[in-house]
C-alpha atoms as a PDB file:
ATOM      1  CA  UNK A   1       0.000   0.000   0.000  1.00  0.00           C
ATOM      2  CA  UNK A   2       2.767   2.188   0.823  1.00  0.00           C
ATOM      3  CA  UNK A   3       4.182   1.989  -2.659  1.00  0.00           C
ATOM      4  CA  UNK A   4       0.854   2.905  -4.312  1.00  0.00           C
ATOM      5  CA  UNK A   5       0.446   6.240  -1.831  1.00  0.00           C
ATOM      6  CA  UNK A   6       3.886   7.472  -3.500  1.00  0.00           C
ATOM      7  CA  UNK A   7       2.143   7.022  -6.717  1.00  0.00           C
ATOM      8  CA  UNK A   8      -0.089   9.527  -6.049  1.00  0.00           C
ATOM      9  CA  UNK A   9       1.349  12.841  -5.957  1.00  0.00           C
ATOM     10  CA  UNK A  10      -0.753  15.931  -4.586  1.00  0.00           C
ATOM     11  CA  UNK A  11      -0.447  19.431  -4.252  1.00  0.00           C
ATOM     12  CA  UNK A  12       3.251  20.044  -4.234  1.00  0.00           C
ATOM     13  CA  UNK A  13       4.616  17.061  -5.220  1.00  0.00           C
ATOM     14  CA  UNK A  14       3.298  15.261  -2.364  1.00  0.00           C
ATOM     15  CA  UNK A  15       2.220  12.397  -2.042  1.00  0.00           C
ATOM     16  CA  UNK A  16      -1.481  11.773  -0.525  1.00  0.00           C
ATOM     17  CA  UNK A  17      -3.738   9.153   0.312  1.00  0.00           C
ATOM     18  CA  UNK A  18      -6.959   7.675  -0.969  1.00  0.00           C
ATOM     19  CA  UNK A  19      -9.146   9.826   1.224  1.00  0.00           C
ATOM     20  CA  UNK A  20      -7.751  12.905  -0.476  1.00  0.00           C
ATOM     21  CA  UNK A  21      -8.078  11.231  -4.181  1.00  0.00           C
ATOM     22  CA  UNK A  22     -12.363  10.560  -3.247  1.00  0.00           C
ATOM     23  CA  UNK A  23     -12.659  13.810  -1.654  1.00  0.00           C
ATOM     24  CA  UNK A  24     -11.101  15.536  -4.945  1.00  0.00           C
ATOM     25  CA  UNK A  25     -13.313  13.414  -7.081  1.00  0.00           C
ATOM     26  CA  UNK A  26     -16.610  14.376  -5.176  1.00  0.00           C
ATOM     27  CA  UNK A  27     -16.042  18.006  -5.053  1.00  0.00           C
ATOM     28  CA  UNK A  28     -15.290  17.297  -9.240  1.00  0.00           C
ATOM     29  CA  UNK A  29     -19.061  15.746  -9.321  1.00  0.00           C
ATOM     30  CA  UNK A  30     -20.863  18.151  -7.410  1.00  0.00           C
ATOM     31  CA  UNK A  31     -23.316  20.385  -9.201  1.00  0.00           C
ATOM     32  CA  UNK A  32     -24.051  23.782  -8.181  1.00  0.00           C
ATOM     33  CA  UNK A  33     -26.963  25.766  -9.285  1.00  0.00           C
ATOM     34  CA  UNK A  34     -26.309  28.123 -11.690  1.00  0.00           C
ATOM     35  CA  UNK A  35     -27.086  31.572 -10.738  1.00  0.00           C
ATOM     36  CA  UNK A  36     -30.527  32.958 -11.852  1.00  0.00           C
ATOM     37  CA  UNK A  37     -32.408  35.784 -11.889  1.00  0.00           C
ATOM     38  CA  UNK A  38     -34.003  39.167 -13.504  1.00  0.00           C
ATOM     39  CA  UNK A  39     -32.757  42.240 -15.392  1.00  0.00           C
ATOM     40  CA  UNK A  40     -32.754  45.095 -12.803  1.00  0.00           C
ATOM     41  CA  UNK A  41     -31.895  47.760 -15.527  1.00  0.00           C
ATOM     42  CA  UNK A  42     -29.629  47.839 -18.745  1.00  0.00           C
ATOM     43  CA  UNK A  43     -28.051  50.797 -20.163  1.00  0.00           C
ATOM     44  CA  UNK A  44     -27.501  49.630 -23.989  1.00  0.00           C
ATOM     45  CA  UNK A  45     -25.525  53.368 -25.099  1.00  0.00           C
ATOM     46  CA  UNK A  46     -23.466  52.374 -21.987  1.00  0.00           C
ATOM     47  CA  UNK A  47     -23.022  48.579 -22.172  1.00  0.00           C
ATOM     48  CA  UNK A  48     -24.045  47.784 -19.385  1.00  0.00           C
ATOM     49  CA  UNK A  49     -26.486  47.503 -16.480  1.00  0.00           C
ATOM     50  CA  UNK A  50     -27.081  45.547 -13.203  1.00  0.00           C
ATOM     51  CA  UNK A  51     -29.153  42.132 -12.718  1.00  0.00           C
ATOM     52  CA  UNK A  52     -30.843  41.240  -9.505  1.00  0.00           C
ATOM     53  CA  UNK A  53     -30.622  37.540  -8.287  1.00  0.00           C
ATOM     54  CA  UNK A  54     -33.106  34.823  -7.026  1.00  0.00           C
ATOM     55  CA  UNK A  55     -31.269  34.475  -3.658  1.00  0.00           C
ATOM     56  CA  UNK A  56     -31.154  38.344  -2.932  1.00  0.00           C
ATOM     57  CA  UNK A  57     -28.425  40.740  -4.107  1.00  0.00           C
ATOM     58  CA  UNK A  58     -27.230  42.853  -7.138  1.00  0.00           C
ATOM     59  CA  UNK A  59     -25.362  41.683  -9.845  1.00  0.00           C
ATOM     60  CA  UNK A  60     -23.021  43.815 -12.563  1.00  0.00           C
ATOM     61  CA  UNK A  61     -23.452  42.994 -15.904  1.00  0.00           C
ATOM     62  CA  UNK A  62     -21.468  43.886 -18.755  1.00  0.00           C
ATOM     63  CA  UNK A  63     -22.231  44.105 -22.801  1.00  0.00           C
ATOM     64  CA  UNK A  64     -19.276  41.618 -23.011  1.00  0.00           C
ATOM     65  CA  UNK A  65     -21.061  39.259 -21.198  1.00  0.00           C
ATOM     66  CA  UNK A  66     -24.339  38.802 -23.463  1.00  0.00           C
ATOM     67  CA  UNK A  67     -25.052  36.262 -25.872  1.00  0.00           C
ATOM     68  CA  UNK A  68     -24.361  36.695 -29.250  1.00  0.00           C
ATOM     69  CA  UNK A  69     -26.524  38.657 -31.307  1.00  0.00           C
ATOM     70  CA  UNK A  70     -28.431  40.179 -27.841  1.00  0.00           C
ATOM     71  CA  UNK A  71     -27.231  43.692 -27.812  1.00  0.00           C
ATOM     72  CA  UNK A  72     -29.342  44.757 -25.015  1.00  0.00           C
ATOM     73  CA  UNK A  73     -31.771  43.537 -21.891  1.00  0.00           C
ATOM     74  CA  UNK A  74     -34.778  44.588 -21.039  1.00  0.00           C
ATOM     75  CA  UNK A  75     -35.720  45.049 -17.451  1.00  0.00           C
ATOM     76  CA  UNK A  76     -37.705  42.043 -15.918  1.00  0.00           C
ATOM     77  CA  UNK A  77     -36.097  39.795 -18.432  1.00  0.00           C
ATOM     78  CA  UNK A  78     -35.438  36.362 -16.517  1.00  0.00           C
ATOM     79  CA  UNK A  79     -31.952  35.179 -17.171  1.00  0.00           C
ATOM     80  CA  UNK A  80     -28.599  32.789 -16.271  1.00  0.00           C
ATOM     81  CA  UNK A  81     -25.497  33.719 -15.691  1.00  0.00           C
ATOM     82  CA  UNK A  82     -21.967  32.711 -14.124  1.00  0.00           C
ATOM     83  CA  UNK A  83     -20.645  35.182 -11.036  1.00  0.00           C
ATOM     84  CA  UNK A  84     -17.178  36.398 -10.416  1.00  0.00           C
ATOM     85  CA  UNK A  85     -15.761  38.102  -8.248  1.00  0.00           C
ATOM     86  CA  UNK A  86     -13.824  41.431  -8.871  1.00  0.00           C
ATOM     87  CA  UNK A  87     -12.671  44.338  -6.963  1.00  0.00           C
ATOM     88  CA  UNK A  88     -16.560  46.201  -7.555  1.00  0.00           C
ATOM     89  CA  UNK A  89     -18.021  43.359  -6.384  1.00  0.00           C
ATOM     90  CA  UNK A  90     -19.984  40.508  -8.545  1.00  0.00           C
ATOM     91  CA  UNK A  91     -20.056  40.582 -11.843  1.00  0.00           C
ATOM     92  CA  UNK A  92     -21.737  38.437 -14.650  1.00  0.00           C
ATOM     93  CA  UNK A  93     -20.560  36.295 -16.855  1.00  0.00           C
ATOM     94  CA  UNK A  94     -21.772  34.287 -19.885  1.00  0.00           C
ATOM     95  CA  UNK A  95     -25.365  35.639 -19.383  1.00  0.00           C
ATOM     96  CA  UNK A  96     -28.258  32.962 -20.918  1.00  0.00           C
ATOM     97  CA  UNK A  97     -31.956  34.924 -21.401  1.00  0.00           C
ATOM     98  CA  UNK A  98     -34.484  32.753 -20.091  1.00  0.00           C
ATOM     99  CA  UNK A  99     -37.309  34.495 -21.256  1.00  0.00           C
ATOM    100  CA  UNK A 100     -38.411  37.609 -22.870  1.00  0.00           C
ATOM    101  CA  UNK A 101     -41.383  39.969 -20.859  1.00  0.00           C
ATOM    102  CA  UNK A 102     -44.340  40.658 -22.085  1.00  0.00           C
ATOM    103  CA  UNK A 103     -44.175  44.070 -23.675  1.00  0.00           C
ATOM    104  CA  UNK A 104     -47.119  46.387 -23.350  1.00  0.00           C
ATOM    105  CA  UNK A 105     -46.893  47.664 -26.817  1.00  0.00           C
ATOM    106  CA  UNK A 106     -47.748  43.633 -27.889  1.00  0.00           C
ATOM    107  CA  UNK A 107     -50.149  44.008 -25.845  1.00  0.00           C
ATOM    108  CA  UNK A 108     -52.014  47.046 -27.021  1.00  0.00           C
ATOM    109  CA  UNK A 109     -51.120  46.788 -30.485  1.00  0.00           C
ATOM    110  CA  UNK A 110     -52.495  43.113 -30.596  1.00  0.00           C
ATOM    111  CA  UNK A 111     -55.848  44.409 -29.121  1.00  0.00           C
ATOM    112  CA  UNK A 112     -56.276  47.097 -31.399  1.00  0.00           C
ATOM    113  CA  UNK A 113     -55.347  45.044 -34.301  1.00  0.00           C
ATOM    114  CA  UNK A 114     -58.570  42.302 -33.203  1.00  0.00           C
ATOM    115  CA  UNK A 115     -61.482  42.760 -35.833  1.00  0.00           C
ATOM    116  CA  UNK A 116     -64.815  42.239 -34.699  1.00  0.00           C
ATOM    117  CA  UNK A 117     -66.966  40.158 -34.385  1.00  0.00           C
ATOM    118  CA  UNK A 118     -68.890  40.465 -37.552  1.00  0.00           C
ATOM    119  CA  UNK A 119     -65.691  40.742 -39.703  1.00  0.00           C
ATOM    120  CA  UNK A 120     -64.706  37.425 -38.124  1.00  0.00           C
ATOM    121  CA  UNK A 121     -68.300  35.135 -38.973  1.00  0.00           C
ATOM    122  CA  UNK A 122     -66.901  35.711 -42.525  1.00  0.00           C
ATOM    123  CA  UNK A 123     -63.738  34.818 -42.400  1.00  0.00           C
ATOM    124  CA  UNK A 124     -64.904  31.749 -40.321  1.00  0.00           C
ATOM    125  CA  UNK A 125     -67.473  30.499 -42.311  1.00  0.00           C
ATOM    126  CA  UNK A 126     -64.835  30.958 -45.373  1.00  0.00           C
ATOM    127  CA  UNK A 127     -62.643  29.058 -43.307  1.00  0.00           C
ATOM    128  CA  UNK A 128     -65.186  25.946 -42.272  1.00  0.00           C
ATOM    129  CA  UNK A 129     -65.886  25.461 -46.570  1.00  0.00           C
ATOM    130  CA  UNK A 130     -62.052  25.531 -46.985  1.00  0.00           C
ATOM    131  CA  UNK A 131     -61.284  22.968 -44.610  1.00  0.00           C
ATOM    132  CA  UNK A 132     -64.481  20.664 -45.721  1.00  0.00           C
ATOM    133  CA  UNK A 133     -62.995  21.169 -49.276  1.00  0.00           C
ATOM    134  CA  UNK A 134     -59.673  19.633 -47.735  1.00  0.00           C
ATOM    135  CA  UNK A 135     -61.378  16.994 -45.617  1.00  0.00           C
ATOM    136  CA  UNK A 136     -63.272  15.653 -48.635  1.00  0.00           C
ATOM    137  CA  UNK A 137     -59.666  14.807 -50.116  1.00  0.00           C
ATOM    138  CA  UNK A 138     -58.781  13.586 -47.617  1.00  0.00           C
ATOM    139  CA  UNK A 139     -61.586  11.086 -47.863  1.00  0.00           C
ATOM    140  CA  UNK A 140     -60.529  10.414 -51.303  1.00  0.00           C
ATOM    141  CA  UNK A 141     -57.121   9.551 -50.246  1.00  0.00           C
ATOM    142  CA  UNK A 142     -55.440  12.242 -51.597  1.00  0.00           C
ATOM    143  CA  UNK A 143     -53.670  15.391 -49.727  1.00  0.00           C
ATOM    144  CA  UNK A 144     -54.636  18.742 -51.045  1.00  0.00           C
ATOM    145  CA  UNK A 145     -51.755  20.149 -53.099  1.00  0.00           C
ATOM    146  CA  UNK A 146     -49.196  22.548 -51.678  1.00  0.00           C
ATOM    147  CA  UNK A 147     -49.763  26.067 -53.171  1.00  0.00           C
ATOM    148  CA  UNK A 148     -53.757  25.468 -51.906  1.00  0.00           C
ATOM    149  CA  UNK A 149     -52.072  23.945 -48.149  1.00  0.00           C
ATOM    150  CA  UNK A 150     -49.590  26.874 -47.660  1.00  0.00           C
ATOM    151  CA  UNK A 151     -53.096  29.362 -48.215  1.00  0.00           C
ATOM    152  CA  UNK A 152     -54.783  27.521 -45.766  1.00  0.00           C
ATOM    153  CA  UNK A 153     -52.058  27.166 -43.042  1.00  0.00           C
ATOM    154  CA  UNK A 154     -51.580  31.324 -43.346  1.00  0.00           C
ATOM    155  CA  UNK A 155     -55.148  31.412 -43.060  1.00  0.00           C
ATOM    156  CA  UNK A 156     -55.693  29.074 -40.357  1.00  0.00           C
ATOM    157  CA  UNK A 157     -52.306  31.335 -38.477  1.00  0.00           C
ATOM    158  CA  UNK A 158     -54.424  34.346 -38.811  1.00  0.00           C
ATOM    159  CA  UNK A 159     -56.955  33.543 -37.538  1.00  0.00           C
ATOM    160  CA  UNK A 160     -55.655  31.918 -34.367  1.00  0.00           C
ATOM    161  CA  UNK A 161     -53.792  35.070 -33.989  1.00  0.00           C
ATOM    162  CA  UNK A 162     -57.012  37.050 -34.260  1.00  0.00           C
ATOM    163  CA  UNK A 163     -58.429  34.403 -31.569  1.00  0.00           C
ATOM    164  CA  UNK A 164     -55.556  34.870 -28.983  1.00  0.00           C
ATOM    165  CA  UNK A 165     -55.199  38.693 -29.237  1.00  0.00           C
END
C-alpha cells in the first residue's frame, strides 16, 4: 500500500492518500446551481447595467457578457449567468436569457389590431368550406396540393392570432 500512496502525488509534489483522491473526485461531481435571476436595468448606449438575483443581491453585468446577437436587456427579463468576483463586487458572466417579458406595446397593439366580431363570422365560415374542401380529399385519399395547403395554413395562423389577441 505504501508503494501505491507514492504514486499519487498531490499538491506540491506530495504524495497523498486515498481519502484525499475521493474527496477531490466528489467536489469534481458536485453540481451547483447556476445563478438565476431578472434584469434590474440595462443601459444599452453604456453597455451595461445591473441584474438582480433569485437568492437576494445585485449583480453587474457587462455588454461583453451577453449572448451573441443580444445587444441589449430589457428590465424584468429572466436570465442565467456565471458570477465572479472582482474588486466592484460581482459581476456576470456568460449571461443565458431565459425568457423575454411581455411588452405592453404587444399588448395594445395586438388588441387594437382584433377585428370584430362580424368581420370574423366571414372569415370563419370561409374558413369551415375551406377545410371541408380539404377533408373531402382527404376522404378520397389524396392530400390537397401545396400552393392550396400553404393558403390555408396562413389562413388558419391568422386567424388563431385574431383568436388569442
Amino acid at each position: 500500500m505504501g508503494r501505491f500512496n507514492r504514486l499519487l502525488v498531490g499538491p506540491r509534489g506530495r504524495s497523498v492518500g486515498i481519502t484525499y483522491i475521493h474527496h477531490l473526485h466528489d467536489s469534481l461531481n458536485e453540481v451547483t446551481p447556476v445563478p438565476s435571476g431578472k434584469v434590474k436595468w440595462y443601459d444599452a448606449d453604456k453597455g451595461f447595467g445591473f441584474l438582480t438575483r433569485d437568492d437576494g443581491g445585485e449583480v453587474f453585468v457587462h455588454s461583453s457578457a451577453l449572448p451573441k446577437g443580444v445587444d441589449a436587456l430589457k428590465p424584468g427579463q429572466k436570465v442565467e449567468f456565471g458570477v465572479a468576483e472582482s474588486r466592484r463586487g460581482q459581476q456576470a458572466l456568460s449571461v443565458r436569457v431565459i425568457d423575454q417579458p411581455p411588452t405592453l406595446a404587444k399588448t395594445v397593439k395586438g388588441k387594437a389590431k382584433r377585428k370584430k366580431p362580424d368581420e370574423m363570422v366571414v372569415i370563419v365560415e370561409d374558413l369551415i368550406k375551406l377545410l371541408d374542401d380539404i377533408s373531402n380529399s382527404y376522404q378520397r385519399g389524396k392530400h390537397p396540393d401545396a400552393a392550396h395547403a400553404k393558403k390555408i395554413a396562413t389562413v388558419l395562423r391568422a386567424v388563431a392570432d385574431d383568436l388569442d389577441a
